[in-house]
C-alpha atoms as a PDB file:
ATOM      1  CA  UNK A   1      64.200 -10.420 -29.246  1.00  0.00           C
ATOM      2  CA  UNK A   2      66.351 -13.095 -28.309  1.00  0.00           C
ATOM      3  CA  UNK A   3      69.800 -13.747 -30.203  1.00  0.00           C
ATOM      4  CA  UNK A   4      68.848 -16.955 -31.767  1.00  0.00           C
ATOM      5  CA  UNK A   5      65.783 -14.994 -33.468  1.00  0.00           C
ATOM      6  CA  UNK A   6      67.995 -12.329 -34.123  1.00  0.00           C
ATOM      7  CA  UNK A   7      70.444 -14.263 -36.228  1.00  0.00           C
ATOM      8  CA  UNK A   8      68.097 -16.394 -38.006  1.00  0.00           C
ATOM      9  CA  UNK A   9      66.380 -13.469 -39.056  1.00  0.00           C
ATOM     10  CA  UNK A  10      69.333 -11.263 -40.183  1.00  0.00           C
ATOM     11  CA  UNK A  11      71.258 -14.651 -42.268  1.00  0.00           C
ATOM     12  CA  UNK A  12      67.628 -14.947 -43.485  1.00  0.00           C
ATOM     13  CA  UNK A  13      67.210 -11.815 -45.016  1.00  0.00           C
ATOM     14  CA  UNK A  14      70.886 -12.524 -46.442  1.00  0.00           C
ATOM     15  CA  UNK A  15      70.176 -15.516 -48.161  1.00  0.00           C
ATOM     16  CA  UNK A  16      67.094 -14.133 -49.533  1.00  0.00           C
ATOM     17  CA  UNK A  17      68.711 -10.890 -51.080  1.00  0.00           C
ATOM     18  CA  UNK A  18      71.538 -13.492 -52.559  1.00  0.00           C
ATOM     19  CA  UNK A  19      68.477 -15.929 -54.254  1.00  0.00           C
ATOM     20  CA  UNK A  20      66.727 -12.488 -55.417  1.00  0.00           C
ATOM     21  CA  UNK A  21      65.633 -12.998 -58.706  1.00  0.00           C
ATOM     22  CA  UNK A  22      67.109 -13.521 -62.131  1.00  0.00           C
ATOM     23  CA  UNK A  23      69.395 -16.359 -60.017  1.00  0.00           C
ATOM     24  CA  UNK A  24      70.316 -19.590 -61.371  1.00  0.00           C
ATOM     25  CA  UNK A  25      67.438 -21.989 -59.210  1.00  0.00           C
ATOM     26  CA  UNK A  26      69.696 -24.801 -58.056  1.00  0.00           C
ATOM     27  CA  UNK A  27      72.158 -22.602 -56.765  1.00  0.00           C
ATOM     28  CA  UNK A  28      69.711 -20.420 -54.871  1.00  0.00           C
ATOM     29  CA  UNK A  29      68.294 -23.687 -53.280  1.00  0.00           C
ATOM     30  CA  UNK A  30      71.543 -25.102 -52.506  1.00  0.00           C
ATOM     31  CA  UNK A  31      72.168 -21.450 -50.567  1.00  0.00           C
ATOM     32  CA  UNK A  32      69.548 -22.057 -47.762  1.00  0.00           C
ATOM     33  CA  UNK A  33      70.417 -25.514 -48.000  1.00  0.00           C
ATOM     34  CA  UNK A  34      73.875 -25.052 -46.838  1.00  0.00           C
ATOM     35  CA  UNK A  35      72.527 -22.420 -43.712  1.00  0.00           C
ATOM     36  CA  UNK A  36      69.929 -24.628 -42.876  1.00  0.00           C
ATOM     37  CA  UNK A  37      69.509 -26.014 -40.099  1.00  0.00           C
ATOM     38  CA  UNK A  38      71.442 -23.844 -38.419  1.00  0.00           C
ATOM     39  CA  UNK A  39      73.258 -26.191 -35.454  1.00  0.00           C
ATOM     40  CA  UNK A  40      73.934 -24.250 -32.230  1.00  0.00           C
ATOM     41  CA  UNK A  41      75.278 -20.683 -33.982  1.00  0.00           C
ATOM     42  CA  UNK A  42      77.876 -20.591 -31.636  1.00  0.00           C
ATOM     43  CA  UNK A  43      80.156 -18.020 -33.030  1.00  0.00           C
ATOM     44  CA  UNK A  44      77.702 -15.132 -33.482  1.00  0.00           C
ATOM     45  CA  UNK A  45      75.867 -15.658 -30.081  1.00  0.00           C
ATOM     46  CA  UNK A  46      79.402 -15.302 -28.891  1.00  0.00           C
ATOM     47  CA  UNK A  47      79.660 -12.300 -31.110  1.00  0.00           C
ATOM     48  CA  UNK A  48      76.021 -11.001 -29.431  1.00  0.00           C
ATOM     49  CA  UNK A  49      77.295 -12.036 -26.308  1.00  0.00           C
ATOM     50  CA  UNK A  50      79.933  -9.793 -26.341  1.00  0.00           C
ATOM     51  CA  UNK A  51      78.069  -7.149 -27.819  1.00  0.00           C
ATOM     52  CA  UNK A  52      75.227  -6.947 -25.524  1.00  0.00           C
ATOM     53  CA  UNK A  53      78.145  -6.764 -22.622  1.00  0.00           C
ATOM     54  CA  UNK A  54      79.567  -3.768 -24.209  1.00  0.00           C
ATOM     55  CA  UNK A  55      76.265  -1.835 -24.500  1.00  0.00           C
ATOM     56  CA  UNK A  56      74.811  -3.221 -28.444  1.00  0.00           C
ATOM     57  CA  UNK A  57      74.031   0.795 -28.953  1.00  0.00           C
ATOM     58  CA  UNK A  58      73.987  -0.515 -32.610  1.00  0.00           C
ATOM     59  CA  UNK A  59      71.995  -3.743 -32.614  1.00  0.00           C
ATOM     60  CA  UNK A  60      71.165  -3.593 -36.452  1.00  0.00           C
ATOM     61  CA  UNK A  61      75.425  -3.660 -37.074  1.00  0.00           C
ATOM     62  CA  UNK A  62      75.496  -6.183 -34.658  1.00  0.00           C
ATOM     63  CA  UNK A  63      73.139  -8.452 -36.412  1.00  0.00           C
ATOM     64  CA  UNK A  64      74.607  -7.560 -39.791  1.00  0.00           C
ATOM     65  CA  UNK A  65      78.171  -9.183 -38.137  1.00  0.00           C
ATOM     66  CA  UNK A  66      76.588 -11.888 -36.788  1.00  0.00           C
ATOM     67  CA  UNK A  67      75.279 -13.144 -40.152  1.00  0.00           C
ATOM     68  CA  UNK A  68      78.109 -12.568 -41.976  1.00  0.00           C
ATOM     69  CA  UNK A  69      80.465 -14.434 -39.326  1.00  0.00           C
ATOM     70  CA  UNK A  70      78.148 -17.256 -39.780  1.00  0.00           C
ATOM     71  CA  UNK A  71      77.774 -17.149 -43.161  1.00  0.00           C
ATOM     72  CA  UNK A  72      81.691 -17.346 -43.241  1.00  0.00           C
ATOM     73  CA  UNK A  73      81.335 -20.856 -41.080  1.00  0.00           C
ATOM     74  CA  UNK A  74      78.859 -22.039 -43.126  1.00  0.00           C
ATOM     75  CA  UNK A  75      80.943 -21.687 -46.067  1.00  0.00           C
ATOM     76  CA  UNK A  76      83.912 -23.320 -44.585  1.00  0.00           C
ATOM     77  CA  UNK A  77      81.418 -26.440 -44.235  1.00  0.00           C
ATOM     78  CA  UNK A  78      81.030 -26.551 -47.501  1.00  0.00           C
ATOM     79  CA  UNK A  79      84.003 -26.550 -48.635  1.00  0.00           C
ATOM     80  CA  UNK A  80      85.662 -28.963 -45.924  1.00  0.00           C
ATOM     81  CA  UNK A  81      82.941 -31.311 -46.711  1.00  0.00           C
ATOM     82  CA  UNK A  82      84.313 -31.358 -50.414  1.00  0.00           C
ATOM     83  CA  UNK A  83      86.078 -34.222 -51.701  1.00  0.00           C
ATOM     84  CA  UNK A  84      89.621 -32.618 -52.463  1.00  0.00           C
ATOM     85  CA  UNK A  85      89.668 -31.935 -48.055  1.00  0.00           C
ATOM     86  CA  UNK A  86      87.447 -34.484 -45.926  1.00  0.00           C
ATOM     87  CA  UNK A  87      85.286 -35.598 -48.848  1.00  0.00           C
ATOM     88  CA  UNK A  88      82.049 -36.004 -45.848  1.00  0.00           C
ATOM     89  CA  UNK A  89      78.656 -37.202 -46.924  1.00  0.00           C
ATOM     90  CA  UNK A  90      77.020 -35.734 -44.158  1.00  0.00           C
ATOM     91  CA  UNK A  91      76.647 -32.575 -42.313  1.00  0.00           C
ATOM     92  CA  UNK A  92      74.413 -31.369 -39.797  1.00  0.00           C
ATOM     93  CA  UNK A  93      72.603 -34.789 -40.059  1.00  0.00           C
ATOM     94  CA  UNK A  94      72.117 -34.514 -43.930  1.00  0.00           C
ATOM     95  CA  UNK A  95      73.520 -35.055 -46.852  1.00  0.00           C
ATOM     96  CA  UNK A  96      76.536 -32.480 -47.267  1.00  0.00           C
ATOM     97  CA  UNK A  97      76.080 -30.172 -49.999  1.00  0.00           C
ATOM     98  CA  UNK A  98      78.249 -31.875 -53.068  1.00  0.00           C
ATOM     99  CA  UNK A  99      76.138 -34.586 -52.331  1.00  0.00           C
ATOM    100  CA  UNK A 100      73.083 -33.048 -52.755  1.00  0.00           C
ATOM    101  CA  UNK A 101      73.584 -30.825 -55.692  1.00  0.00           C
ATOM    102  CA  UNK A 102      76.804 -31.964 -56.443  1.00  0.00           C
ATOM    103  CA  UNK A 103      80.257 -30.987 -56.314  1.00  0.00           C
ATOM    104  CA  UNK A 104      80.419 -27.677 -59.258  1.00  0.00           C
ATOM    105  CA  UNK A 105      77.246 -25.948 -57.372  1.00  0.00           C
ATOM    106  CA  UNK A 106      78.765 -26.698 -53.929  1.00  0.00           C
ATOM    107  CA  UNK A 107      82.400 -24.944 -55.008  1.00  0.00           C
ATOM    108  CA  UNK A 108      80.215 -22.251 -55.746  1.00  0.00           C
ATOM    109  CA  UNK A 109      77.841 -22.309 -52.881  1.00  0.00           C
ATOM    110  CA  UNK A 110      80.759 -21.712 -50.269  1.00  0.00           C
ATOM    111  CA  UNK A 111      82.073 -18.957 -52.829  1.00  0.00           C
ATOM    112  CA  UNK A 112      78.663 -17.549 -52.550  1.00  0.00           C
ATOM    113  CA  UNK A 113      78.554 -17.185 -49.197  1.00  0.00           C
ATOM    114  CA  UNK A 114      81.840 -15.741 -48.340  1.00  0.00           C
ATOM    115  CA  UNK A 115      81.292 -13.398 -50.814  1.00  0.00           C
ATOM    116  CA  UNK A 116      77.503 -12.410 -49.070  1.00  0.00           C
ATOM    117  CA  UNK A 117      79.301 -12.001 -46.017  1.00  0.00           C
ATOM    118  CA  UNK A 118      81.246  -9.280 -46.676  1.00  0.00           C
ATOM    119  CA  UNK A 119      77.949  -7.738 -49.015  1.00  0.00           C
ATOM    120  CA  UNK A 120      75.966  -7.810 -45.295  1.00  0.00           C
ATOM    121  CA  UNK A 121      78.634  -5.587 -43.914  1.00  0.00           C
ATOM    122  CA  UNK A 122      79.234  -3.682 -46.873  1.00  0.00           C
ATOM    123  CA  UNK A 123      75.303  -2.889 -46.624  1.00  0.00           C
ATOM    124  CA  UNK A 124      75.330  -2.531 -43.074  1.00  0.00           C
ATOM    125  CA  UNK A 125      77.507   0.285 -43.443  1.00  0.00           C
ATOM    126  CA  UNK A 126      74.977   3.168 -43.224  1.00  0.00           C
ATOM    127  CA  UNK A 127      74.459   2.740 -39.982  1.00  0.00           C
ATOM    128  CA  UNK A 128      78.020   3.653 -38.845  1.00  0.00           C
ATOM    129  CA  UNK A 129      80.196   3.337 -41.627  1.00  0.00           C
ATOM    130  CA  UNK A 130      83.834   3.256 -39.478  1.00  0.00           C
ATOM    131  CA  UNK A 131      82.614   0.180 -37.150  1.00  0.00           C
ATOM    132  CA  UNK A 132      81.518  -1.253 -40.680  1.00  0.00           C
ATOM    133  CA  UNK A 133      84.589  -0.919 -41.749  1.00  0.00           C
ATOM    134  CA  UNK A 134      86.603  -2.199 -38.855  1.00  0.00           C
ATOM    135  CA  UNK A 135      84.488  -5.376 -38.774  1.00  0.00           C
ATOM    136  CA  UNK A 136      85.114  -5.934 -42.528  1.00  0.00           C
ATOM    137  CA  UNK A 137      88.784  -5.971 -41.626  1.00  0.00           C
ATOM    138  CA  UNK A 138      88.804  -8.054 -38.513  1.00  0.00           C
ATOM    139  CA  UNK A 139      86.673 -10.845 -40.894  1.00  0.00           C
ATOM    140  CA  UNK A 140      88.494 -10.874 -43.572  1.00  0.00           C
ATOM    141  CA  UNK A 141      92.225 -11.278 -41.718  1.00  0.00           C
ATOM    142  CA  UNK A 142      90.151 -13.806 -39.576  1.00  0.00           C
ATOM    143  CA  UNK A 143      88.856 -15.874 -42.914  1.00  0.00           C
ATOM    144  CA  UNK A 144      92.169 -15.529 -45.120  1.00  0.00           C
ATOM    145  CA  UNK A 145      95.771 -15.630 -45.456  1.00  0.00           C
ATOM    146  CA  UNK A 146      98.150 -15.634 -42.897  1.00  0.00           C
ATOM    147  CA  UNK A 147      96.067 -15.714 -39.999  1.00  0.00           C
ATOM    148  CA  UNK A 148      92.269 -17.167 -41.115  1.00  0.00           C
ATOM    149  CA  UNK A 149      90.220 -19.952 -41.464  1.00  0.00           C
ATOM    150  CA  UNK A 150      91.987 -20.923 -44.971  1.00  0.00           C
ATOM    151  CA  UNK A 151      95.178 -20.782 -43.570  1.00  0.00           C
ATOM    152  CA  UNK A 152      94.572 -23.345 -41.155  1.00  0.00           C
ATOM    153  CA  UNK A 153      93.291 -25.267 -44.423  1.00  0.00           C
ATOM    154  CA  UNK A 154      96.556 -24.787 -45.814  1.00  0.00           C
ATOM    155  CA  UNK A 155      98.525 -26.277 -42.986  1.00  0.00           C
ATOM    156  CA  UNK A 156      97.059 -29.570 -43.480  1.00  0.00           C
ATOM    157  CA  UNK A 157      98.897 -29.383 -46.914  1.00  0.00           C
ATOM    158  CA  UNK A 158     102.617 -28.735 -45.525  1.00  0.00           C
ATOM    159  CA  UNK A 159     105.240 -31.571 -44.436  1.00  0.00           C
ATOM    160  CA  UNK A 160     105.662 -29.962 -40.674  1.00  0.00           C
ATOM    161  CA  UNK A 161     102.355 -28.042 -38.967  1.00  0.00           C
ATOM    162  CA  UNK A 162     102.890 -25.722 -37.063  1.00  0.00           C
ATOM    163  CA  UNK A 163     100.372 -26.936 -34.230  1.00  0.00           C
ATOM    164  CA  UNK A 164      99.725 -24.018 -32.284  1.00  0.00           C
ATOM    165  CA  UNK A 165      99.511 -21.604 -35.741  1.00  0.00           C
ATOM    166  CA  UNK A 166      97.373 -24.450 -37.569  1.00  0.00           C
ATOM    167  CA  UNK A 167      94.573 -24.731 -34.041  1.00  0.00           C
ATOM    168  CA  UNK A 168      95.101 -20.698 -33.726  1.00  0.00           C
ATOM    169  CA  UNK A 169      93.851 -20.656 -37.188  1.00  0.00           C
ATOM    170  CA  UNK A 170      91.663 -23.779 -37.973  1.00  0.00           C
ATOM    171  CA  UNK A 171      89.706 -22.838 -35.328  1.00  0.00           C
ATOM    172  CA  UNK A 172      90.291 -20.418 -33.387  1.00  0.00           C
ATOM    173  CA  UNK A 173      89.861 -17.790 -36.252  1.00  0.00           C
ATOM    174  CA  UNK A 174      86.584 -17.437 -36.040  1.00  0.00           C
ATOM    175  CA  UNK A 175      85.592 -17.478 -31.896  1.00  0.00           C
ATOM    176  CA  UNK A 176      88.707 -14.333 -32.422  1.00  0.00           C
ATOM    177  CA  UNK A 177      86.646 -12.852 -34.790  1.00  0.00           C
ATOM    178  CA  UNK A 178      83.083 -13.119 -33.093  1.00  0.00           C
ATOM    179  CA  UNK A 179      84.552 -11.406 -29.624  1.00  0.00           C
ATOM    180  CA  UNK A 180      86.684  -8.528 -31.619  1.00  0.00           C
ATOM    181  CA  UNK A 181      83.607  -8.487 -34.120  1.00  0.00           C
ATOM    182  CA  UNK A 182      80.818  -8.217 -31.169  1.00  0.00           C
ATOM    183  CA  UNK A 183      83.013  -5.204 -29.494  1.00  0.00           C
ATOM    184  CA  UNK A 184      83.468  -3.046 -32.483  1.00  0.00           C
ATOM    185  CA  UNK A 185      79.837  -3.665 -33.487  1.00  0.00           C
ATOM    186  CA  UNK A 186      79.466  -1.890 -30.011  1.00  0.00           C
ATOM    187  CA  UNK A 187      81.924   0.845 -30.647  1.00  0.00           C
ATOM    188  CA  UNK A 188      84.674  -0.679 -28.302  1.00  0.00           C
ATOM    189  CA  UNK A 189      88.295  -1.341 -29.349  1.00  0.00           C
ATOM    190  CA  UNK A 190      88.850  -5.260 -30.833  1.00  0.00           C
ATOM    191  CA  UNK A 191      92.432  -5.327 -29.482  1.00  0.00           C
ATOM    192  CA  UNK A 192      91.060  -6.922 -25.466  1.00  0.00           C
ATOM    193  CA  UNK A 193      89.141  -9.237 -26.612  1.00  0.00           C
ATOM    194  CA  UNK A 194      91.155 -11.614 -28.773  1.00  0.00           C
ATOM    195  CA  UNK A 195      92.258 -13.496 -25.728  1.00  0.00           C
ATOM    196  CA  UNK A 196      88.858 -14.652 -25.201  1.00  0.00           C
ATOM    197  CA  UNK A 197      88.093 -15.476 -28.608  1.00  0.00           C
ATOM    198  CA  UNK A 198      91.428 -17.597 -28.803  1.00  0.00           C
ATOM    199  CA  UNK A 199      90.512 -19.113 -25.841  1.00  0.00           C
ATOM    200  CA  UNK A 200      87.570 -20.053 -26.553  1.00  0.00           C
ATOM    201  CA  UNK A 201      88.580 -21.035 -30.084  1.00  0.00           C
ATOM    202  CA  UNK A 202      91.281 -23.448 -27.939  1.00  0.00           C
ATOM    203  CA  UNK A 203      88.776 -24.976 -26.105  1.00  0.00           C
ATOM    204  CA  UNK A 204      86.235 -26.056 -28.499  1.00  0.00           C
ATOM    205  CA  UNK A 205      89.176 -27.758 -30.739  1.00  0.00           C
ATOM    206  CA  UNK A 206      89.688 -29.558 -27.328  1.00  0.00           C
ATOM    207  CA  UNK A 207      86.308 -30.896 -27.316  1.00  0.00           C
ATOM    208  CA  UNK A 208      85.776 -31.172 -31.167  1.00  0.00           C
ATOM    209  CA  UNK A 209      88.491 -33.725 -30.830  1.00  0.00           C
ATOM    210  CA  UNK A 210      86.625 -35.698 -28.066  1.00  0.00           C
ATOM    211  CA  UNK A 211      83.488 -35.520 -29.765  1.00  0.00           C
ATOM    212  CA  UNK A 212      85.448 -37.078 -32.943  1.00  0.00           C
ATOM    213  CA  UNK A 213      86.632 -39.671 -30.895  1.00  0.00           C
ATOM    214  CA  UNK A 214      83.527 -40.292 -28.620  1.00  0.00           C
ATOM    215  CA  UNK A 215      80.876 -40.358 -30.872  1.00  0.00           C
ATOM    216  CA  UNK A 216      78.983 -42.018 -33.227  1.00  0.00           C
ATOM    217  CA  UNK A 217      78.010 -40.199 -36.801  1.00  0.00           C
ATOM    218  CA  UNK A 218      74.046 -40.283 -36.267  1.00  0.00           C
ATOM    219  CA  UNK A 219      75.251 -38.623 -32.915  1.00  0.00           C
ATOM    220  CA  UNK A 220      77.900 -35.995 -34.590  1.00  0.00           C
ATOM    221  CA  UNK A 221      75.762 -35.274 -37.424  1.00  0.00           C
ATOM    222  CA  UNK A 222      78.618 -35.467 -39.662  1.00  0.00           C
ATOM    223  CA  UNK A 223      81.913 -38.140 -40.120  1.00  0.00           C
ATOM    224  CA  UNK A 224      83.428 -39.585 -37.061  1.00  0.00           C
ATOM    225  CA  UNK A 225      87.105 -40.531 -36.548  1.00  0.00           C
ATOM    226  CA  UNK A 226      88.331 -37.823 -38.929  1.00  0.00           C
ATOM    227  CA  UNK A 227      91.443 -37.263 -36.932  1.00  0.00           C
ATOM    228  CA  UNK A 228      92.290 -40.791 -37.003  1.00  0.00           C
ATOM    229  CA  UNK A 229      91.436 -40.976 -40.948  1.00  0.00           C
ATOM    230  CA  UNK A 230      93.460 -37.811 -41.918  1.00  0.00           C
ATOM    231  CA  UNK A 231      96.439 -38.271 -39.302  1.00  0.00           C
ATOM    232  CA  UNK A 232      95.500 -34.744 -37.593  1.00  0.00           C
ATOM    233  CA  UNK A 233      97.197 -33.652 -34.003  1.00  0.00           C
ATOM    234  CA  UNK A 234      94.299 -34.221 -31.590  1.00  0.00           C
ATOM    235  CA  UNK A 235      94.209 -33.588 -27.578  1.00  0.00           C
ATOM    236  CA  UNK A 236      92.778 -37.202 -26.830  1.00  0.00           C
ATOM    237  CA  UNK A 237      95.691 -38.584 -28.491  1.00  0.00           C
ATOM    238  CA  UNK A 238      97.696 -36.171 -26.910  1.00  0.00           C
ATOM    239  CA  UNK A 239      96.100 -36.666 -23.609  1.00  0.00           C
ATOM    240  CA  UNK A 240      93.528 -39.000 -22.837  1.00  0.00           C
ATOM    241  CA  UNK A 241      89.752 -38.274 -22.463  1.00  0.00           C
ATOM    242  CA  UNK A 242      89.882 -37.225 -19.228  1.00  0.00           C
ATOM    243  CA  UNK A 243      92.940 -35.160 -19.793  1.00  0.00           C
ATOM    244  CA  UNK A 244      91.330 -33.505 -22.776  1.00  0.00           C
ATOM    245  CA  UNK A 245      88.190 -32.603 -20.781  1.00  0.00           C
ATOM    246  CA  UNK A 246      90.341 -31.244 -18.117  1.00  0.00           C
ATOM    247  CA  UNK A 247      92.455 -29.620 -20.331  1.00  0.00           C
ATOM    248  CA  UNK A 248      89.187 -28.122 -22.071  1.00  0.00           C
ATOM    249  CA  UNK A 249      88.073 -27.008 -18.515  1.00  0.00           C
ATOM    250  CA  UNK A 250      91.653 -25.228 -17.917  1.00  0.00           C
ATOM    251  CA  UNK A 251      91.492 -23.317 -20.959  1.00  0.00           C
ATOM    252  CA  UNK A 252      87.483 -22.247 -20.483  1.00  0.00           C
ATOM    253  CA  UNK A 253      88.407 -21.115 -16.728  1.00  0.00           C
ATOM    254  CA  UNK A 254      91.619 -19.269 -18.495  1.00  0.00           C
ATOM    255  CA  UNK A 255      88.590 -17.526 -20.492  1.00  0.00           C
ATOM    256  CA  UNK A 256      86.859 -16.036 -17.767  1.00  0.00           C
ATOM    257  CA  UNK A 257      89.552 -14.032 -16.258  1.00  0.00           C
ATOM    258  CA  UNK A 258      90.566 -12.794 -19.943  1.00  0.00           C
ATOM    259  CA  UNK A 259      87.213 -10.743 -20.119  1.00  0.00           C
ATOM    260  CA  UNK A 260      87.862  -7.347 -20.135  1.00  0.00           C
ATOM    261  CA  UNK A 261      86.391  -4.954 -18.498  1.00  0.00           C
ATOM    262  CA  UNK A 262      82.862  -3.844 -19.369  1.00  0.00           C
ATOM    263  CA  UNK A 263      79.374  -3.473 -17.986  1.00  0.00           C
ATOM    264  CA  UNK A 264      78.011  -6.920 -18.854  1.00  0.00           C
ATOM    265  CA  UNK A 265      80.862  -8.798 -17.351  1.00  0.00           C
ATOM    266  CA  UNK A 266      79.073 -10.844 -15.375  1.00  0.00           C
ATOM    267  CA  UNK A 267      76.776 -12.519 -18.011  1.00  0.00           C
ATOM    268  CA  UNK A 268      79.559 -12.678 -19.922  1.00  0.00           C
ATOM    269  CA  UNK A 269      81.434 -15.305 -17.624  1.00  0.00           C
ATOM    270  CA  UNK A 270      77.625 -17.301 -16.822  1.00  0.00           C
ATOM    271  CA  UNK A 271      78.235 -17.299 -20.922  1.00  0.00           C
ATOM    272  CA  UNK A 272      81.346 -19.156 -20.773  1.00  0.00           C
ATOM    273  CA  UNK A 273      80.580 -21.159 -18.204  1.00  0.00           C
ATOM    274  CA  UNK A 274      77.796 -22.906 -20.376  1.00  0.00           C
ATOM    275  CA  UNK A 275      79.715 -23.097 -23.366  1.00  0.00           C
ATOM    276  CA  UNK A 276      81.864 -25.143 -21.118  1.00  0.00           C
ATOM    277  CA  UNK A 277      78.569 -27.732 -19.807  1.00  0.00           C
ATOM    278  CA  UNK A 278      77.491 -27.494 -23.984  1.00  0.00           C
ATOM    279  CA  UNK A 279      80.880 -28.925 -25.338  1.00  0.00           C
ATOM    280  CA  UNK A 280      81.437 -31.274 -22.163  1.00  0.00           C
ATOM    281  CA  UNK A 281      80.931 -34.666 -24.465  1.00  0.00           C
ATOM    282  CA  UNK A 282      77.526 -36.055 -23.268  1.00  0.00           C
ATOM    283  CA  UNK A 283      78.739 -39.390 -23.072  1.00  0.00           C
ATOM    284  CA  UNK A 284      81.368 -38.631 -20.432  1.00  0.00           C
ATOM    285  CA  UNK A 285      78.780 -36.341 -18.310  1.00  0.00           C
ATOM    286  CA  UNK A 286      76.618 -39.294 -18.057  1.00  0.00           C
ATOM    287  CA  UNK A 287      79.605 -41.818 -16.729  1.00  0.00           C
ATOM    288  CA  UNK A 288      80.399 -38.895 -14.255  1.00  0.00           C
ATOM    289  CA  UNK A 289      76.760 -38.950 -13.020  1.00  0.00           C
ATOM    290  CA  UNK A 290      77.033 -42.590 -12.862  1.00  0.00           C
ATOM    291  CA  UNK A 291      79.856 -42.769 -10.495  1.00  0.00           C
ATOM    292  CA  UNK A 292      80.067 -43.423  -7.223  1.00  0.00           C
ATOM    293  CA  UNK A 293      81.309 -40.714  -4.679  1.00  0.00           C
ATOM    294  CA  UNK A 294      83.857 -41.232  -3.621  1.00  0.00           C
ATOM    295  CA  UNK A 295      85.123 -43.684  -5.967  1.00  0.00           C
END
């Protein structure tokens, strides 16, 4: 089974145990609604990445951290789309979730899922209840306070950022947490690989600032010129387009050599390497194509 049918199926089975039944309707609906489609599910095929490097002797705790790191996303979404942070009306090419069922059910809709996430691992714990454990840790400092996804929230609220803390954990929380999540879900220490993960994390700030920049919402999916709107730090304003991309490029080929040591190595680096062609903003592939050598 391949990882994309792997993931579907395991957030699938943890939306459905959250809409089991007596549960208010509109709230269950607005649940799949806010998983759905899925996008790319970059962080936990990172996280299965890593996994299947390290051996995935446990595939079923594996899958289990996969959905609940992308539950945690997911729920982030929500609640960045909400109109006391980016106030978005679109996400994922549709209508962000306060829009559809409005703003109450979508407060508790990213509630809902953080909360699930941390059920799926709870659950997932009779299959080795110490990597359970560990992974419920490495989540939760990688979603909260000082060092998770809300912090890097909170930084947009202070007078002076911090810009290395408030990218470290904005974004890179979460690509941390899917390498350290996918080794422990395969019995190996966390510690090596949060290098990758902040690398990683690094990098696709990098190029969610060019795609901010370069594209158009009906490309994005969601609100364009964000950055701009809200006064963030970006790399494009920082350093050009092409000095973003290169800078993006830098940081992926840092990546590489930060894998440690383990039997899927190899595929591990061919990994990174097409995370780097995926985030590469179409637009300025094609104008590369287009030139002329030599030019």
């Amino acid at each position: 089974m391949q990882f994309a049918e792997r993931i579907d199926n395991a957030i699938t089975q943890a939306i459905r145990q959250g809409q089991h039944p007596p549960s208010p309707g509109k709230l269950a609906s607005a649940l799949h609604y806010a998983v759905t489609p899925g996008g790319a599910r970059i962080r936990p095929t990172i996280l299965m990445s890593v996994a299947a490097a390290c051996g995935d002797d446990r595939p079923a705790l594996a899958d289990a951290a996969a959905a609940a790191l992308e539950l945690i996303h997911c729920a982030s979404l929500v609640h960045d789309d909400l109109p006391a942070f980016d106030d978005a009306d679109v996400r994922r090419g549709k209508p962000s979730v306060h829009r559809a069922f409005g703003e109450p059910l979508a407060v508790l809709v990213g509630d809902s899922l953080i909360i699930m996430a941390f059920d799926v691992l709870a659950r997932a714990a009779g299959d080795d209840a110490a990597r359970a454990l560990q992974l419920i840790r490495v989540l939760s400092n990688r979603t909260g306070m000082p060092n998770g996804i809300c912090a890097g929230q909170g930084w947009e609220s202070e007078d002076e950022v911090d810009l290395s803390a408030y990218h470290a954990a904005k974004t890179g929380a979460l690509f941390m947490a899917a390498t350290q999540m996918g080794a422990l879900a395969a019995g190996q220490d966390a510690e090596p690989w949060e290098e990758l993960g902040a690398r990683i994390g690094e990098a696709f700030q990098v190029a969610d600032d060019l795609r901010d920049a370069l594209y158009d919402e009906e490309t994005l999916g969601k609100p364009v010129g964000q950055d701009d709107l809200h006064g963030r730090p970006n790399a494009v304003t920082e350093f050009g387009i092409d000095g973003a991309i290169a800078r993006m490029r830098d940081i992926l080929s840092g990546a590489i050599s930060s894998i440690p040591k383990c039997p899927g190595e190899a595929h591990l680096a061919k990994m990174v390497n097409a995370q780097a062609e995926a985030l590469t903003p179409l637009k300025w592939r094609a104008a590369q194509a287009s030139r002329i050598p030599g030019e």
